[in-house]
Structures are given as structure tokens and as C-alpha cells.
Protein backbone atom coordinates (compact mmCIF):
# COMPACT_ATOMS: atom_id res chain seq x y z
CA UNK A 1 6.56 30.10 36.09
CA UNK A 2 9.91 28.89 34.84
CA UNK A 3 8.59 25.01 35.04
CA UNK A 4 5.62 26.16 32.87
CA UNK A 5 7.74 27.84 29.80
CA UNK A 6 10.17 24.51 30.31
CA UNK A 7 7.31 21.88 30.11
CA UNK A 8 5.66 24.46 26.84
CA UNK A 9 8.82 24.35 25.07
CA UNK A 10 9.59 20.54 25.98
CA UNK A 11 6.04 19.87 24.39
CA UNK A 12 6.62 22.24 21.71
CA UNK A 13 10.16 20.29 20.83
CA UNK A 14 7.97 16.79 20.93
CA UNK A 15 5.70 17.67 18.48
CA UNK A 16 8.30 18.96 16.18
CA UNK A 17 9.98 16.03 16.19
CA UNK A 18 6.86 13.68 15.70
CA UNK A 19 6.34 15.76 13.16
CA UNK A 20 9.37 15.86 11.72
CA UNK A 21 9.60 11.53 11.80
CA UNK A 22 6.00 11.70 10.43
CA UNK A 23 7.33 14.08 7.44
CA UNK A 24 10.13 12.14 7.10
CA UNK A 25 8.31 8.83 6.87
CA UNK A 26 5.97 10.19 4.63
CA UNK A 27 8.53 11.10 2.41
CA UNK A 28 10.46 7.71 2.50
CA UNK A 29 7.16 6.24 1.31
CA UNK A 30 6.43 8.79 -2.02
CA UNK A 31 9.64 8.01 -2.20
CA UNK A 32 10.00 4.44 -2.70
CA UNK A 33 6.07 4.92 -4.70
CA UNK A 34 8.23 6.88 -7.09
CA UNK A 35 11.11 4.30 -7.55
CA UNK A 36 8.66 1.36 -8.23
CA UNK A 37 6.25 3.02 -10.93
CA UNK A 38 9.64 3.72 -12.93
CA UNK A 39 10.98 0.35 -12.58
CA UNK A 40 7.47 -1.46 -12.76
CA UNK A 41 6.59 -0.74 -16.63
CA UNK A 42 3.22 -1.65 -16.74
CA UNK A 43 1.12 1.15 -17.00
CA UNK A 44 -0.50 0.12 -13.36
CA UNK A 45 0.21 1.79 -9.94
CA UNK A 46 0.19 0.53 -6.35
CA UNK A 47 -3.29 0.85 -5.98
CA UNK A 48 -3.80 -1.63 -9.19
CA UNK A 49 -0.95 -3.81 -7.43
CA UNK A 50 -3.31 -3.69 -3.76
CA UNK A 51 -6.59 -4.52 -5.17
CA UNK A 52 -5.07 -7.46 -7.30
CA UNK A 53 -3.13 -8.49 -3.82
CA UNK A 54 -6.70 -8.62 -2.04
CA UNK A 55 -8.22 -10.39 -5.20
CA UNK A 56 -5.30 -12.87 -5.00
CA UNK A 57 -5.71 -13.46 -1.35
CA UNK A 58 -9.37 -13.66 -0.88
CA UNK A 59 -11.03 -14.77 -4.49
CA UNK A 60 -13.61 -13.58 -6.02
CA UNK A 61 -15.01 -10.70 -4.57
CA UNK A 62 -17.41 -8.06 -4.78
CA UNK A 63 -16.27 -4.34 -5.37
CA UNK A 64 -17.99 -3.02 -1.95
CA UNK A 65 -16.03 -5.38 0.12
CA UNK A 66 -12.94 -4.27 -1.83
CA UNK A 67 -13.15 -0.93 -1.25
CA UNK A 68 -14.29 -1.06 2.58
CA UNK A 69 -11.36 -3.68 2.96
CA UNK A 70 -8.20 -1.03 1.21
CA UNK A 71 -10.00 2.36 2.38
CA UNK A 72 -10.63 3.28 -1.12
CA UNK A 73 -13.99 4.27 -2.36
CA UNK A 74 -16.41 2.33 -4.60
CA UNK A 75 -16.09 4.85 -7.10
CA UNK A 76 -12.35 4.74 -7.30
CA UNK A 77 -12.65 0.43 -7.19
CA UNK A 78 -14.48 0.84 -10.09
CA UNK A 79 -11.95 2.72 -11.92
CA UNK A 80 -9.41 0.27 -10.57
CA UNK A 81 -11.36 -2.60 -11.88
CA UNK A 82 -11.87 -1.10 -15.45
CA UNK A 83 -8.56 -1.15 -15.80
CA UNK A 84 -7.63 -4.10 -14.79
CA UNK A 85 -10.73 -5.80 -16.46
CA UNK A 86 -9.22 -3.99 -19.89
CA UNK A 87 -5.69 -5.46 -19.30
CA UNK A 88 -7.45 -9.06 -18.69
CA UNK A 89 -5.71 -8.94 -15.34
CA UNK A 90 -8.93 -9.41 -13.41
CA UNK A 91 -12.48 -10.40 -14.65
CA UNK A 92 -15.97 -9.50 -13.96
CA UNK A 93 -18.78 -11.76 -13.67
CA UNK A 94 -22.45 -11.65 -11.74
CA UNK A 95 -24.11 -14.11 -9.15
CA UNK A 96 -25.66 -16.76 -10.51
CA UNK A 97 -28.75 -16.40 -8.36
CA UNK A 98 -29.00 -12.61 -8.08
CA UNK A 99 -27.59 -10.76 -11.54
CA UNK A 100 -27.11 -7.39 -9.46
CA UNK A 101 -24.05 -8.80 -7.55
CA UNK A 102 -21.12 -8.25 -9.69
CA UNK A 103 -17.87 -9.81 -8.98
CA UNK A 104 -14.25 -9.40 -9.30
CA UNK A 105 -12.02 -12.41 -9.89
CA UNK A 106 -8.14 -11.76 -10.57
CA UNK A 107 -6.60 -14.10 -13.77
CA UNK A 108 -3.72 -15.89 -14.39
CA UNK A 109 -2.10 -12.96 -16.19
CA UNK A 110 -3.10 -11.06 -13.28
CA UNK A 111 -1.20 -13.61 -10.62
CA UNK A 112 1.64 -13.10 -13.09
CA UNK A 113 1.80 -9.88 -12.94
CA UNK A 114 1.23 -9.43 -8.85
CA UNK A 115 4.21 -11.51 -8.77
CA UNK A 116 6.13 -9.91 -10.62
CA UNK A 117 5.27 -6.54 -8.87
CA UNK A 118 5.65 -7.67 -5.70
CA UNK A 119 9.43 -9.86 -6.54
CA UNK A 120 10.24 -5.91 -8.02
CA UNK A 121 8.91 -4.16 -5.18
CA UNK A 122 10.81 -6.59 -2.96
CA UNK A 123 14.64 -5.63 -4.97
CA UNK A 124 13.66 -2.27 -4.05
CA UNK A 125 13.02 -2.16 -0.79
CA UNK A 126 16.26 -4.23 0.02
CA UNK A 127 17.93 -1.48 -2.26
CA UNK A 128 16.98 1.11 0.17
CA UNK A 129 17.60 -0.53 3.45
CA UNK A 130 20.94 -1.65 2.70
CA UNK A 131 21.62 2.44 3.48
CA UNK A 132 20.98 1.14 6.80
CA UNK A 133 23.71 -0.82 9.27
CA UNK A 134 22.55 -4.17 10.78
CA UNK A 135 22.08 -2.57 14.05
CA UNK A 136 19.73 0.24 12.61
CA UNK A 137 17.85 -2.38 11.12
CA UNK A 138 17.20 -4.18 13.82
CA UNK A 139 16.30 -0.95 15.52
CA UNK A 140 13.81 0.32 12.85
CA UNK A 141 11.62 -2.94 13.22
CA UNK A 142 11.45 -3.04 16.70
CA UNK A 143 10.10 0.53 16.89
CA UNK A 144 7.70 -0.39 14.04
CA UNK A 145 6.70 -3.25 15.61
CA UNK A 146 6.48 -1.42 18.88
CA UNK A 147 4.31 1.08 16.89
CA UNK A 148 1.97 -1.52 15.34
CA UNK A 149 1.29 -3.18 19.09
């Protein structure tokens, strides 16, 4: 009886403390969300920043594939895109052979701009891990990288 209240509150302890790292992590992450839409002053957020990333990286692409690709919904692409499209960060233009397919293309503007966000984003992230020593650094990405195996 005593070996099943130990291995209940052992379990009990564990999940407190996953969730207390998942918490945590969660809030290190609103956290630095927060920091870079008040030093990035461009009326765009990080989902603006992501879809111009996968426009960058792939080329033109349709706004299904977008959406399936960062977990977002067409609906919310579209909204994205608008945006964007307004800014003349990204363009839209149809298939040649079927009119239907609509595509999005990022611009120059909108290379400029990714750059710029993600050089910004970058400052800020080395801001917040210089909290850390060396040794806790090195610690933090093996257990990421143990986490992402």
C-alpha cells in the first residue's frame, strides 16, 4: 500500500513539473512575441513574418499549401495575404492555364522587410539568452535537441 501512494505522488510530482516547464516555456515564448512586436514597428506580427518566410523559401505559392504547411487555416492565410498584398510586401497573381489558381509571390519590399524582421528577431533572442551562463546554454540545446529527436 505504501509503494502505491509513493509511485501516485511520484507521478503526481512529474506531471507538475512537466507542467510547470511547459508553462514556463510557454511563457518565455509570449514573452519574447511581446518584445519583438514593440521593437518591430511595422504594423505586421509573427504570423505576417512566417508566411513571408515560407513565401521567401519556397516561391510562389498557392494559399492552400500555405496554410496546410504553417497550421494556419485558409481563412486566416487569406487575411494574412490581404495584408501583405496591401503593404506590396507580397503579390497575387492566377495560373496562366487555369484562372481559379491564385498565387502568392513575396516582393522585394517584402525580402526587405523579412530581413529585417528576422536580423531584429535575431538581437533579441541573443538579448535574452545572454541571462543564461555558457554551460546552461549548452545544456538548453541539448535537451531541445534531445526533445526534437
Amino acid at each position: 500500500m505504501r509503494e502505491t501512494c509513493f509511485i501516485e505522488s511520484g507521478e503526481k510530482m512529474r506531471d507538475e513539473t512537466i507542467f510547470d516547464i511547459i508553462h514556463n516555456m510557454d511563457k518565455f515564448t509570449n514573452n519574447l512575441i511581446i518584445q519583438w512586436n514593440k521593437i518591430f514597428n511595422e504594423e505586421l506580427g509573427v504570423s505576417h513574418i512566417l508566411l513571408l518566410g515560407h513565401l521567401s523559401v519556397h516561391g510562389k505559392s498557392r494559399p492552400s499549401d500555405v496554410a496546410k504547411k504553417l497550421g494556419l487555416s485558409p481563412p486566416t492565410v487569406t487575411h494574412l495575404s490581404e495584408k501583405l498584398v496591401k503593404k506590396k510586401l507580397s503579390v497575387r497573381s492566377t495560373d496562366e492555364e487555369d484562372r481559379r489558381i491564385v498565387y502568392l509571390e513575396i516582393t522585394e519590399a517584402g525580402e526587405e522587410i523579412l530581413q529585417r524582421a528576422n536580423l531584429e528577431g535575431q538581437v533579441l533572442r541573443r538579448k535574452m539568452f545572454e541571462k543564461l551562463t555558457a554551460e546552461e546554454q549548452q545544456q538548453m540545446l541539448h535537451i531541445y535537441q534531445k526533445l526534437n529527436d
